[in-house]
Protein backbone atom coordinates (compact mmCIF):
# COMPACT_ATOMS: atom_id res chain seq x y z
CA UNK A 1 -17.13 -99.25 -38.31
CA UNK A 2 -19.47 -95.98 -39.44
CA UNK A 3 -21.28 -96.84 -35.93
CA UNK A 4 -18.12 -96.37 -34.09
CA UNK A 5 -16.81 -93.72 -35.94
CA UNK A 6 -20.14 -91.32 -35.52
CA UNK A 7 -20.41 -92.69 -31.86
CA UNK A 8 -16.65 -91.16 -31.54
CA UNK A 9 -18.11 -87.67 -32.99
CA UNK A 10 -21.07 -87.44 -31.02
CA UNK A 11 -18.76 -87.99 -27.83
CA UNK A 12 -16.48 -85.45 -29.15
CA UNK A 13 -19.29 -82.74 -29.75
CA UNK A 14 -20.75 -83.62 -26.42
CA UNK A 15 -17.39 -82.73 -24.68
CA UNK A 16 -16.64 -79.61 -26.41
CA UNK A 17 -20.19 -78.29 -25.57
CA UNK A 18 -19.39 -79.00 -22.18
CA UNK A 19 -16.37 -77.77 -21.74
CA UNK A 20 -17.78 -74.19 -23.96
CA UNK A 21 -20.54 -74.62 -21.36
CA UNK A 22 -18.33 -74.32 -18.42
CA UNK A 23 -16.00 -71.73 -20.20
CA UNK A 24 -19.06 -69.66 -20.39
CA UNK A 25 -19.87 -70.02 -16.96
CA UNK A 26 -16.32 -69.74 -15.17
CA UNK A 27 -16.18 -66.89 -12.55
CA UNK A 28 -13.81 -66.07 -9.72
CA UNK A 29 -14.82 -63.39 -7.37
CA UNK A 30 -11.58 -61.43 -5.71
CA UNK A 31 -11.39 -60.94 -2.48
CA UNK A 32 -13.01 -57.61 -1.53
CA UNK A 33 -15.84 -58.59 -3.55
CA UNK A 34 -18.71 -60.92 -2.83
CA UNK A 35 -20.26 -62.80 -6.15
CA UNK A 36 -23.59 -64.16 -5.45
CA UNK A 37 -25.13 -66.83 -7.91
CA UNK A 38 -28.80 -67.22 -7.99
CA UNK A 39 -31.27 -68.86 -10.48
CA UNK A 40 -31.04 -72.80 -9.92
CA UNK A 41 -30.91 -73.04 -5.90
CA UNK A 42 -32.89 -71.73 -3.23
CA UNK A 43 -30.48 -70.46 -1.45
CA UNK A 44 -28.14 -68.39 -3.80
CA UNK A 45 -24.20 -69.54 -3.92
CA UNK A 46 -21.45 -66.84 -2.40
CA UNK A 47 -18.16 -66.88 -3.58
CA UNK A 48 -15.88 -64.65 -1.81
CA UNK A 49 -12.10 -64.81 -3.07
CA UNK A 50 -12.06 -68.09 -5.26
CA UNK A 51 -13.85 -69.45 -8.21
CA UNK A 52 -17.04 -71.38 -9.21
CA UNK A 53 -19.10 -72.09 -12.50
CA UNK A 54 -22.70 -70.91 -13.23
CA UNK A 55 -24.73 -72.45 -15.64
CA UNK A 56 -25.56 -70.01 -18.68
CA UNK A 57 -29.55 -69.19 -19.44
CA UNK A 58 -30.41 -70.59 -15.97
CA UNK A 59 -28.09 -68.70 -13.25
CA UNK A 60 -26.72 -65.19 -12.92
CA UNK A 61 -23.85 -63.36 -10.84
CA UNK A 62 -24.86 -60.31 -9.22
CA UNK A 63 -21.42 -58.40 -7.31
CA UNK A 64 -21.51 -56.98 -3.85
CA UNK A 65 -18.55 -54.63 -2.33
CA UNK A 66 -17.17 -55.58 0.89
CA UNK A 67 -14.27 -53.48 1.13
CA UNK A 68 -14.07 -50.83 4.05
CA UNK A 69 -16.50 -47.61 3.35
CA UNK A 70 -15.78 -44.35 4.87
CA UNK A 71 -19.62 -41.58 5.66
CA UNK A 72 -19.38 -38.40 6.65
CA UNK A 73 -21.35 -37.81 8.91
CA UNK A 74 -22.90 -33.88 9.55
CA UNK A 75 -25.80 -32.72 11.11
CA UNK A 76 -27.23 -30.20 8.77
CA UNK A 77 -28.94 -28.03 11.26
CA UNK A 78 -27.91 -27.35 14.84
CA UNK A 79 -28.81 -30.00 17.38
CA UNK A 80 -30.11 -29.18 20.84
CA UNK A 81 -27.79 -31.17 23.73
CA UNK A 82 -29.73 -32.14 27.35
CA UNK A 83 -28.63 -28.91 28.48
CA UNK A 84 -30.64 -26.90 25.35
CA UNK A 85 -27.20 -25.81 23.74
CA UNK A 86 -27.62 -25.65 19.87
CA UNK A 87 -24.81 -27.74 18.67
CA UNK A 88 -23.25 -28.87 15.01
CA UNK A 89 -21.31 -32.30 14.62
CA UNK A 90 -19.10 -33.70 12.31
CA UNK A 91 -18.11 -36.79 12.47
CA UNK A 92 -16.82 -40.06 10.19
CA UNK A 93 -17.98 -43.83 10.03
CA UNK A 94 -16.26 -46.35 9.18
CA UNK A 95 -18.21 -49.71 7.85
CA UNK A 96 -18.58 -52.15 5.75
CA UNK A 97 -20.72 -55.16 4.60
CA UNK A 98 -20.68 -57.96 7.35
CA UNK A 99 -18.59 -61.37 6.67
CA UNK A 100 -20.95 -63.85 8.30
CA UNK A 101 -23.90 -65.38 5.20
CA UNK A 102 -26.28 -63.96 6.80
CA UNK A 103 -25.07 -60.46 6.78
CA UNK A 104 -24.09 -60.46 3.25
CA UNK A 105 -27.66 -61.93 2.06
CA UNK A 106 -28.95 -59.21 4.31
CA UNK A 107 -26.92 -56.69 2.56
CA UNK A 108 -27.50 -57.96 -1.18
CA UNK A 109 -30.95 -57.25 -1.06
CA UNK A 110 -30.35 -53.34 0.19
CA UNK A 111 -26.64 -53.12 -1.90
CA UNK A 112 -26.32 -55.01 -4.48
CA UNK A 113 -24.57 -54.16 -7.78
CA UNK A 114 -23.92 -50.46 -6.39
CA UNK A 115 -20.47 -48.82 -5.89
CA UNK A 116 -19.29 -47.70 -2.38
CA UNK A 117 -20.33 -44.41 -3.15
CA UNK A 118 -24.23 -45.01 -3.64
CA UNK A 119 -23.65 -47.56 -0.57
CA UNK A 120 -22.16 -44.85 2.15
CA UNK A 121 -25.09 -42.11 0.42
CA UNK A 122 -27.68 -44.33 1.89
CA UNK A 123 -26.51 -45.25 4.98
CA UNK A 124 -25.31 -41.60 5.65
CA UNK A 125 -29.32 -40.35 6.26
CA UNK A 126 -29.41 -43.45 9.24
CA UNK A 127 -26.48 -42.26 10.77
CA UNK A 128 -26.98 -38.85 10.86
CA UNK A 129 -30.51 -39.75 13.01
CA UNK A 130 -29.04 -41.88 15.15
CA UNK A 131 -25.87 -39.27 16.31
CA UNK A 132 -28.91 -36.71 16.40
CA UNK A 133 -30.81 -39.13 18.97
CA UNK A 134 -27.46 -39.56 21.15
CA UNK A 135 -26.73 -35.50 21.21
CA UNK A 136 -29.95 -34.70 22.71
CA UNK A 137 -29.52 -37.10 25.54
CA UNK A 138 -25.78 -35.26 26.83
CA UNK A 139 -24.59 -32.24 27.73
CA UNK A 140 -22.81 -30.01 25.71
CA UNK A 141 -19.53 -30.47 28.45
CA UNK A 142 -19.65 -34.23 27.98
CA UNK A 143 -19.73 -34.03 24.11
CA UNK A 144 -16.45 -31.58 24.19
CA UNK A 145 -14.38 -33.18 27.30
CA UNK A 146 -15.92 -37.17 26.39
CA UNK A 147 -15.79 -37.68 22.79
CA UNK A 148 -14.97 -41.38 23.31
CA UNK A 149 -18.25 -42.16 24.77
CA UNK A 150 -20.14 -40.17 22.65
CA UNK A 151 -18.71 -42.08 19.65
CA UNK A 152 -19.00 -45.36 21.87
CA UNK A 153 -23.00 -44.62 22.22
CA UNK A 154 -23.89 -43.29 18.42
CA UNK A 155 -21.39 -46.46 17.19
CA UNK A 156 -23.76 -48.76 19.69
CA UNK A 157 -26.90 -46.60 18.91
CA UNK A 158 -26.04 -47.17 15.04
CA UNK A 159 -25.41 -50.73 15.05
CA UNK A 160 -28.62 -51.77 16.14
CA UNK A 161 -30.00 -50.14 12.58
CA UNK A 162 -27.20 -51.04 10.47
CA UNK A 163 -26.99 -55.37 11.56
CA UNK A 164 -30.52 -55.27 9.96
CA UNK A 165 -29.07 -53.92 6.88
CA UNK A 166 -25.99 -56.33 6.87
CA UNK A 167 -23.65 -53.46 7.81
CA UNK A 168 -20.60 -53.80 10.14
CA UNK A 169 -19.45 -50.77 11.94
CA UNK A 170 -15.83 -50.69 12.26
CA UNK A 171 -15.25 -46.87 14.04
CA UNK A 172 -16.78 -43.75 14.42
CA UNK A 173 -14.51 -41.00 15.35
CA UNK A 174 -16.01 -37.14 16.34
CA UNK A 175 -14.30 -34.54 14.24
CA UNK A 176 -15.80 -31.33 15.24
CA UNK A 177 -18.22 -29.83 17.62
CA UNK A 178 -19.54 -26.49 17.49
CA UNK A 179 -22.32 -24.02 18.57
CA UNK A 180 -24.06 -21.49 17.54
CA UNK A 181 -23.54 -18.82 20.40
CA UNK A 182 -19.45 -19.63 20.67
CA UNK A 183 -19.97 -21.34 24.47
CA UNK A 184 -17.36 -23.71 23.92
CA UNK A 185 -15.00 -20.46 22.92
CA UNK A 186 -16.18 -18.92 26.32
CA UNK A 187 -15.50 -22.32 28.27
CA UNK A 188 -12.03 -22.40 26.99
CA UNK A 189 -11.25 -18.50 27.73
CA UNK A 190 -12.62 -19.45 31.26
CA UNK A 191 -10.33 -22.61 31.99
CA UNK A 192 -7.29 -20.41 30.41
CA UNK A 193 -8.01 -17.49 33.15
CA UNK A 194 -8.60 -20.11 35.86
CA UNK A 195 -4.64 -21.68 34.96
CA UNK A 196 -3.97 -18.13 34.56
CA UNK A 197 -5.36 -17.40 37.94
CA UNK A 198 -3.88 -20.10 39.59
CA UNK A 199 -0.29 -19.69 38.10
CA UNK A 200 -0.63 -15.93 39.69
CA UNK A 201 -1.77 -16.87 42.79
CA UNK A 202 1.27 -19.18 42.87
CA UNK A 203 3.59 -17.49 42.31
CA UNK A 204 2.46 -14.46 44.59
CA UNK A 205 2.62 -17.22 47.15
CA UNK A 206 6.04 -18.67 46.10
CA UNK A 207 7.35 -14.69 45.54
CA UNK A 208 5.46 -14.18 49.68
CA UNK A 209 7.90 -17.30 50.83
CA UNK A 210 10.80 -15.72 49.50
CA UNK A 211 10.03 -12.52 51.16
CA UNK A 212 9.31 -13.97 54.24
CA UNK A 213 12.45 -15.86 54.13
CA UNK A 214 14.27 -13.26 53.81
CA UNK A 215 12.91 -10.95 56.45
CA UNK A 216 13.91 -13.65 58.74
CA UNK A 217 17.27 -14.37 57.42
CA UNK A 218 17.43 -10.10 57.78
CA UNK A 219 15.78 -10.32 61.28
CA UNK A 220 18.48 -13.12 62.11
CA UNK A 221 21.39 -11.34 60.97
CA UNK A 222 19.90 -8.15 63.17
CA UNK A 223 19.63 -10.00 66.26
CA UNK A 224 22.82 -11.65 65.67
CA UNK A 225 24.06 -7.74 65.67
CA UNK A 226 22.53 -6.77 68.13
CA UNK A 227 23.94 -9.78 70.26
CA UNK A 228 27.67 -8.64 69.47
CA UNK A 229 27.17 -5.03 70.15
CA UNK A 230 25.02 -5.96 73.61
CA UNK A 231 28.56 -8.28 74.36
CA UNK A 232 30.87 -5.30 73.31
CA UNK A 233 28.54 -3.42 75.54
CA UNK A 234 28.67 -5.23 78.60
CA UNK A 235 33.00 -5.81 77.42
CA UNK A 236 33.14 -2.02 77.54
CA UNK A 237 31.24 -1.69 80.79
CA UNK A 238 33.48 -4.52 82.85
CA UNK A 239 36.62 -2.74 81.44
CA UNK A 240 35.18 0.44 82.62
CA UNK A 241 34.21 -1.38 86.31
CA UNK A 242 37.17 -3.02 86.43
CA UNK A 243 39.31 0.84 85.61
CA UNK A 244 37.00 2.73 88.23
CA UNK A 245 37.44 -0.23 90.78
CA UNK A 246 41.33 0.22 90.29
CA UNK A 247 41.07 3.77 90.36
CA UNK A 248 38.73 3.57 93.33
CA UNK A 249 41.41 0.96 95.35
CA UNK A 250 44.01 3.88 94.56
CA UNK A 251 42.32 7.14 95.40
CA UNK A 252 41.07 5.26 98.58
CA UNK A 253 43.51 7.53 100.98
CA UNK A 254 42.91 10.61 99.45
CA UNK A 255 38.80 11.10 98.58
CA UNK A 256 36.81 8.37 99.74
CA UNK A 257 33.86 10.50 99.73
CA UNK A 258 34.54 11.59 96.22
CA UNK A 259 34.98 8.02 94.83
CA UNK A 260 32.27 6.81 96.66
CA UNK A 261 30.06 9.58 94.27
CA UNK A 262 31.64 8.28 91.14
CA UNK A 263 30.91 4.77 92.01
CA UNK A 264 27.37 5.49 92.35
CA UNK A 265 27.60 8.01 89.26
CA UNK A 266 28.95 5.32 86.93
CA UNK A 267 26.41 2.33 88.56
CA UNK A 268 23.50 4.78 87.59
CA UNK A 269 25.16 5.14 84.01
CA UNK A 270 25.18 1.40 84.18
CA UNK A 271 21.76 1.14 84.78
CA UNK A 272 20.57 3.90 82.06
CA UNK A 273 22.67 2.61 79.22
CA UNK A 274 21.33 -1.27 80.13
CA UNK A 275 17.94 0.44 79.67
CA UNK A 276 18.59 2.20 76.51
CA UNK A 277 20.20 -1.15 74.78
CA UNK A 278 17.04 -2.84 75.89
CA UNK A 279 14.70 -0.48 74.42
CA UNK A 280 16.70 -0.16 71.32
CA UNK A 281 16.51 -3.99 71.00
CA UNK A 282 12.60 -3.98 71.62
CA UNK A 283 12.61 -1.10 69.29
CA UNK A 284 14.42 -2.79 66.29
CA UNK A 285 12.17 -5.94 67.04
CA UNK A 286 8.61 -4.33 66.39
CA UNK A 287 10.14 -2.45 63.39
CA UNK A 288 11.24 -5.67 61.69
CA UNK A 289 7.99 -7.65 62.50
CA UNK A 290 6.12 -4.38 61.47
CA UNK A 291 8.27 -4.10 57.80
CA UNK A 292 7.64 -7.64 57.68
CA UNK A 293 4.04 -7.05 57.31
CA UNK A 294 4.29 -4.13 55.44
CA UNK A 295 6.09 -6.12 52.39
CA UNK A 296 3.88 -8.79 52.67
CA UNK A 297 0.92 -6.55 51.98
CA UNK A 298 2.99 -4.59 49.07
CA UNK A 299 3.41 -7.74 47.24
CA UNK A 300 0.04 -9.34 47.52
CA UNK A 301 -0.90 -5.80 46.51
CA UNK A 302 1.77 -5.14 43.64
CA UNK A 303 1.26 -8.84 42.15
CA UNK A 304 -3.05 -8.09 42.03
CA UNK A 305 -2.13 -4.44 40.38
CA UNK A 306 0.36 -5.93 38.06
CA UNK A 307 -1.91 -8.67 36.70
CA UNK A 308 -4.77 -6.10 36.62
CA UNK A 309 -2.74 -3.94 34.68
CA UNK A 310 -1.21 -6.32 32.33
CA UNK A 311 -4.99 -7.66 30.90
CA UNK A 312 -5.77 -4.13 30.54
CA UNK A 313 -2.53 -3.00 28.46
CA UNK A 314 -3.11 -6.67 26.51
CA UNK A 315 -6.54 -5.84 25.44
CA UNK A 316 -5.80 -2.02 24.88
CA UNK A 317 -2.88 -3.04 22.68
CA UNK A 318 -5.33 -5.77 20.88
CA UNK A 319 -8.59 -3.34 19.73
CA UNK A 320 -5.20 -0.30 19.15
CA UNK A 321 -3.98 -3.18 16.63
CA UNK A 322 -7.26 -3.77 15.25
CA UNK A 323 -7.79 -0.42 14.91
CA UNK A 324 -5.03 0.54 13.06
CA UNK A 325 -4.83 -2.26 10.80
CA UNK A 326 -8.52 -1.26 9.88
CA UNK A 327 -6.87 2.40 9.49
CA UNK A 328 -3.91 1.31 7.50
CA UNK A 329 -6.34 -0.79 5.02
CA UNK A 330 -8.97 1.95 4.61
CA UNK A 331 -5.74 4.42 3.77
CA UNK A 332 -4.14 2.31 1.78
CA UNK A 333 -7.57 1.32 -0.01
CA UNK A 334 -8.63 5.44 -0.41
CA UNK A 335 -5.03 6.47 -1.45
CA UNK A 336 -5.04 2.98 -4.57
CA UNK A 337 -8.53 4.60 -5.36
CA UNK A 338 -6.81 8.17 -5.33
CA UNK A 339 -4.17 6.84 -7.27
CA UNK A 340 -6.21 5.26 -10.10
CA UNK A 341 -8.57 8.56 -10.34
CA UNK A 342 -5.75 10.75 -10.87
CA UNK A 343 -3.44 8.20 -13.39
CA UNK A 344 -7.08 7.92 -15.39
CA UNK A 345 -7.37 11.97 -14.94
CA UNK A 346 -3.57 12.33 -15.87
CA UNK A 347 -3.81 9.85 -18.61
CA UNK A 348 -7.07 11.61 -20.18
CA UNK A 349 -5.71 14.92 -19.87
CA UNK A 350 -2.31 14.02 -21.66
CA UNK A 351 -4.21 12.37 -24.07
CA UNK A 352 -6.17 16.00 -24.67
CA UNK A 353 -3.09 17.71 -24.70
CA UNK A 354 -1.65 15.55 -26.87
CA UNK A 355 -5.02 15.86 -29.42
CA UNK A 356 -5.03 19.73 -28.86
CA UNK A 357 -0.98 19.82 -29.49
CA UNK A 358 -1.08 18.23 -32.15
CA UNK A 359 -4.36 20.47 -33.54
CA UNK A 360 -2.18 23.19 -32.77
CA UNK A 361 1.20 22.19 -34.43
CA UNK A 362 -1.24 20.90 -37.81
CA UNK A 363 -2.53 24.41 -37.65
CA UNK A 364 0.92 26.03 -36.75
CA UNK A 365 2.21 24.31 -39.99
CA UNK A 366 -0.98 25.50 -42.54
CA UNK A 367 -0.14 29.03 -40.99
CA UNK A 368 3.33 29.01 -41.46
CA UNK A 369 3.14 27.09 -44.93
CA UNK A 370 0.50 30.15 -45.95
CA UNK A 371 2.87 32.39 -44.78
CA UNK A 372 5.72 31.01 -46.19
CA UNK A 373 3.54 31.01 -49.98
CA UNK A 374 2.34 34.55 -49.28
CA UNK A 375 5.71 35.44 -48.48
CA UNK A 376 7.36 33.73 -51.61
CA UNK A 377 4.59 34.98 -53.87
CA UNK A 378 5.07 38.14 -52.41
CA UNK A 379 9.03 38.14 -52.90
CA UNK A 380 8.38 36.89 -56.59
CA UNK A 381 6.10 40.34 -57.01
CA UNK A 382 8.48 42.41 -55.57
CA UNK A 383 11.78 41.07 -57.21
CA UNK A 384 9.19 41.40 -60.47
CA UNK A 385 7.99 44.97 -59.58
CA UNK A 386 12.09 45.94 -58.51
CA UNK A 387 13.31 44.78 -61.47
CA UNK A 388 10.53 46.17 -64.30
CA UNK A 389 11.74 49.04 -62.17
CA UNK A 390 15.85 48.54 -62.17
CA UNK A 391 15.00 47.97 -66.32
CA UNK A 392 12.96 51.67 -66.65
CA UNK A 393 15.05 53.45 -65.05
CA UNK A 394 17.83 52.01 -66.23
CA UNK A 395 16.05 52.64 -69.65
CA UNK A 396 15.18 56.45 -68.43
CA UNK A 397 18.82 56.65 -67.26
CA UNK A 398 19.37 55.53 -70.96
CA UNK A 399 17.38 58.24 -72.48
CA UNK A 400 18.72 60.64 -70.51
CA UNK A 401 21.85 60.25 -71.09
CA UNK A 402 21.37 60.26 -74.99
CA UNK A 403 19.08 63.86 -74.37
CA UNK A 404 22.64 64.75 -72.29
CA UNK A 405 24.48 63.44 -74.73
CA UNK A 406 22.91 65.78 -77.41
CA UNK A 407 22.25 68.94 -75.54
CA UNK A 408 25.14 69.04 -73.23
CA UNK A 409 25.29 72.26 -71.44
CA UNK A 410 21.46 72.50 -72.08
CA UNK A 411 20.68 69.77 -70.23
CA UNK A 412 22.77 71.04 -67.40
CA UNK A 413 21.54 74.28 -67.86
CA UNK A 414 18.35 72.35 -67.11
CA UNK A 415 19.08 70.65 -63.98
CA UNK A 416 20.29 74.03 -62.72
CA UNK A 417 17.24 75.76 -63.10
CA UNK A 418 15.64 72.59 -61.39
CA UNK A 419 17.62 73.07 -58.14
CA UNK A 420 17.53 76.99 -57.48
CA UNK A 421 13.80 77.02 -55.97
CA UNK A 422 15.85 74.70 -53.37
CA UNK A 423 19.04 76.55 -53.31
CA UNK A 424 16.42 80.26 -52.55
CA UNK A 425 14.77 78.16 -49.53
CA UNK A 426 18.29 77.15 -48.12
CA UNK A 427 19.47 81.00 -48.53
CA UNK A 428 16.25 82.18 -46.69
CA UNK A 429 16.39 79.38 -43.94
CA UNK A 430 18.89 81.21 -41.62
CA UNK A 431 16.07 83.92 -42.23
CA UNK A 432 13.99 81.57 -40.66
CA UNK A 433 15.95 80.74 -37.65
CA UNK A 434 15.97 84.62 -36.82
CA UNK A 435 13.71 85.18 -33.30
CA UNK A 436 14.24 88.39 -32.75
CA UNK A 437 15.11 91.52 -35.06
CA UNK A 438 16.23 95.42 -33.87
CA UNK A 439 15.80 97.50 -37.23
CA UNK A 440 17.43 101.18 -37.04
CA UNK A 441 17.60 103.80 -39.69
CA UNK A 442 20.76 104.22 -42.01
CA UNK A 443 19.80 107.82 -42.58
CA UNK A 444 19.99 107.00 -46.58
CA UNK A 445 15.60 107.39 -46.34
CA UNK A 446 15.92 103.68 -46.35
CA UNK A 447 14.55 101.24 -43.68
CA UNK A 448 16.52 97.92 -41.93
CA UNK A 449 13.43 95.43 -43.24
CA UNK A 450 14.35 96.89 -46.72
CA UNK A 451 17.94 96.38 -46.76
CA UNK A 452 16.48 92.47 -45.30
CA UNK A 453 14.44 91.69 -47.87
CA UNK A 454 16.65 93.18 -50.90
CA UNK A 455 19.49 90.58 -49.67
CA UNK A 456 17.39 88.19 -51.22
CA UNK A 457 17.49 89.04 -55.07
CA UNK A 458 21.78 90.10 -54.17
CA UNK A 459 22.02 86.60 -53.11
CA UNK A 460 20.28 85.03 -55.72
CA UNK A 461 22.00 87.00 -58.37
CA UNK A 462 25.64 85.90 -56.76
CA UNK A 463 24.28 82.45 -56.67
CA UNK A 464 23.74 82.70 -60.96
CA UNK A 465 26.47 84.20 -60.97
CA UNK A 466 28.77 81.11 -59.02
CA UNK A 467 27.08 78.80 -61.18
CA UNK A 468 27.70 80.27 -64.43
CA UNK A 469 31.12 80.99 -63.39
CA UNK A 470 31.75 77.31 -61.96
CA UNK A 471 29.25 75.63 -65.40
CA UNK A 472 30.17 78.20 -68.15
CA UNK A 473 26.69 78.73 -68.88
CA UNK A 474 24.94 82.58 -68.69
CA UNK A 475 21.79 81.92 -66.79
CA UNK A 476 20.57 84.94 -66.70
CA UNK A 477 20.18 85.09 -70.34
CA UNK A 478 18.27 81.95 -69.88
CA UNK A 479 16.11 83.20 -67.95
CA UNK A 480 15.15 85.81 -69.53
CA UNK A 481 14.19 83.63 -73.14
CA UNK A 482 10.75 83.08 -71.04
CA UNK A 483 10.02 86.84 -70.79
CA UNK A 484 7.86 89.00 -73.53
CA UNK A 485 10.37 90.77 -75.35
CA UNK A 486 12.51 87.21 -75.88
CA UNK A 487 9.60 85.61 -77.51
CA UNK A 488 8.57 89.10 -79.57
CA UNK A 489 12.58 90.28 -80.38
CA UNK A 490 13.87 86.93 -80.58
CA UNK A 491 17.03 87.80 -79.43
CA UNK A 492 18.54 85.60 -76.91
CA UNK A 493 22.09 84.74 -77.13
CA UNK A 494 23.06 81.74 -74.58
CA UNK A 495 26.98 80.87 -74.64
CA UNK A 496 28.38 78.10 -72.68
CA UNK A 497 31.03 75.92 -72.96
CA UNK A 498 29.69 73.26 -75.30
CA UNK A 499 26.26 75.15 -76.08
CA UNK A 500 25.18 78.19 -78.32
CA UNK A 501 22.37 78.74 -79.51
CA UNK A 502 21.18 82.16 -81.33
CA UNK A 503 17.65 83.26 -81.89
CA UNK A 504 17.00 86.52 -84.19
């Protein structure tokens, strides 16, 4: 029974390492993707699109891409063609890693494990060589108007190297071709002026059909004209027989000599005017076939001229264009740089004005704000000094008033006194006004400058006299309390209205 049951284990442990061993080496490769198992065999397994078991520590699976690959494919320097034209050609490849066994074992000893971008870097140096090989052997015309062919011949140039690498080529298509000296430029400006060329010349040939058409459909018409009048003519003329004939039958009798003249007048009429239509007709035939000619010659000439004239205006317009769009740009370029020199000069300049303005108003201000402190100090010294002022002489005023106040008529007494060296210079300033003076004798042994001057002390004297009349107060006693015998006598008697004063 324990026999059985470990035999049952061992069975069961044997199974599960089995199936972990084929758990472990379970792969399925997808379908753009070759997986290639190598280790046990000689020749290494390929699974392409299904699955298949390695065996773990003995086999491994190394990937290869076989999904479509696209190389550029440039010549880096110019190329010389059969002809010795220096040419540059870009073109794209596309490949991929062959189907067949062989081709993939091929390719998984040059590919494998890399992506399809280290795959198309390698193979991009071969194909470069071999497109460089198949330029030099055409001509620069074939590459341009053949492409096919040339991609035909680098594809079957190309394969040749690429089978031994296990590499299919599926297309190669030419994307560019240039040179170096713009030739194929130049070959296409000469085909254009060839179709150019050719459309001219046709239609100067198709506008020299119409004309010529039309001369003879004018020629026709002219002939046809000159048919009617030649019948109206000859209508005319047999009218004109037929009248002289009648004519002729009925002046028979009376002048058979004189019809007989007009008959042969009007046949030799006949004859000239026959003549003249002729010539006209032969006339009006060399002039048509002659204008004929003529605007054959003005067209061919006209249509050359007129083509001539039209490439020239075309390219004269073209290098005017150029021209002035260079013009316009350099103007437009000069008057930007103008612009920003003179904002920068405009902006730095209102920025100085700005600085200086504002230096100006700070010292504006100090001024004024001095000023305006001198002015108030100033005002507070002068109200001070005005009204220490205002107080003594309102104080004076005071004082005075008391000394009025106690000497009364003295006082005024006083202030009269004051005034008369004033009041004498306002007598003697008519004196003074006096330009011219005539003095004559008054027989009385006195002189005119005499009588003059003695006004003087008669004036004064009425003056005292006014004032003590109009004050009350005897001012020539005043007066005379200065002189010697005032102070030595002491006798001085001064009466006024409010003052008297005695002195013995």
């Amino acid at each position: 029974m324990f026999t059985q049951i470990s035999t049952i284990i061992v069975a069961v442990v044997v199974i599960a390492i089995l199936l972990g061993i084929l758990a472990a080496g379970y792969v399925k490769a997808p379908p753009d993707r070759a997986y290639i198992i190598s280790g046990m065999r000689q020749v290494p397994r390929i699974l392409i699109g299904r699955a298949g078991i390695k065996i773990p520590f003995f086999e491994r699976v190394d990937k290869l891409y076989l999904g479509q690959m696209t190389v550029d494919i440039k010549t880096e320097q110019s190329v010389p063609t059969n002809d010795f034209i220096n040419v540059n050609v870009d073109a794209v490849a596309k490949v991929r890693i062959g189907t067949t066994p062989d081709a993939i074992q091929l390719a998984a000893k040059n590919f494998l494990n890399k992506n399809p971008e280290q795959i198309t870097l390698d193979l991009q140096d071969s194909l470069q060589g071999n497109m460089r090989e198949i330029i030099g052997t055409l001509a620069l015309k074939a590459i341009n108007t053949d492409r096919d062919s040339f991609s035909d011949q680098v594809m079957e140039k190309a394969s040749k190297d690429m089978s031994k690498l296990g590499i299919e080529i599926l297309s190669c298509n030419i994307q560019n071709v240039t040179d170096e000296n713009g030739l194929i430029a130049d070959l296409g400006m000469d085909n254009t002026a060839k179709i150019k060329k050719d459309a001219a010349i046709a239609k100067a040939q198709a506008d020299r059909d119409v004309a010529i058409a039309k001369a003879e459909a004018d020629k026709a018409a002219n002939d046809a004209r000159v048919l009617a009048q030649t019948e109206i003519a000859e209508k005319n003329n047999a009218l004109a027989i037929k009248q002289a004939e009648l004519k002729k039958e009925a002046d028979t009798a009376s002048a058979v000599a004189d019809a007989a003249y007009q008959i042969q007048e009007q046949e030799q009429q006949k004859s000239i005017q026959a003549a003249t239509v002729n010539a006209q007709i032969a006339k009006a035939e060399r002039e048509a076939e002659l204008k004929q000619k003529e605007v054959i010659v003005k067209q061919q000439e006209l249509a050359a001229e007129i083509e001539k004239k039209a490439d020239a205006e075309k390219y004269q317009a073209e290098k005017k264009a150029e021209a002035e769009l260079v013009q316009r740009q350099k103007k437009a370029e000069a008057a930007k740089y103008e612009q920003e020199r003179e904002a920068d000069a405009k902006k730095a300049q209102a920025e100085a004005q700005k600085f200086a303005a504002e230096q100006e108003a700070a010292g504006i201000k100090a001024k004024y704000d001095a000023e305006a402190a001198g002015i108030a100090a100033k005002g507070r010294a002068e109200a001070e000094a005005i009204k220490a002022k205002g107080l003594a002489e309102a104080e004076a005023m005071e004082k005075k008033a008391e000394a009025y106040k106690k000497y009364n008529g003295a006082a005024m007494a006083e202030m009269m006194i004051k005034i008369m060296p004033q009041m004498a210079a306002e007598i003697a300033k008519p004196l003074s006004q006096i330009d011219k003076i005539n003095i004559y004798g008054t027989g009385d042994g006195t002189n005119g400058a005499s009588q003059i001057s003695g006004n003087m002390p008669i004036v004064m004297k009425q003056v005292f006299d006014t004032m003590s009349e109009a004050t009350g107060v005897d001012f020539t006693e005043i007066m005379r309390a200065g002189t010697y015998d005032a102070k030595v006598n002491k006798n001085i008697n001064i009466t006024g209205a409010d003052v008297s004063v005695e002195t013995k």
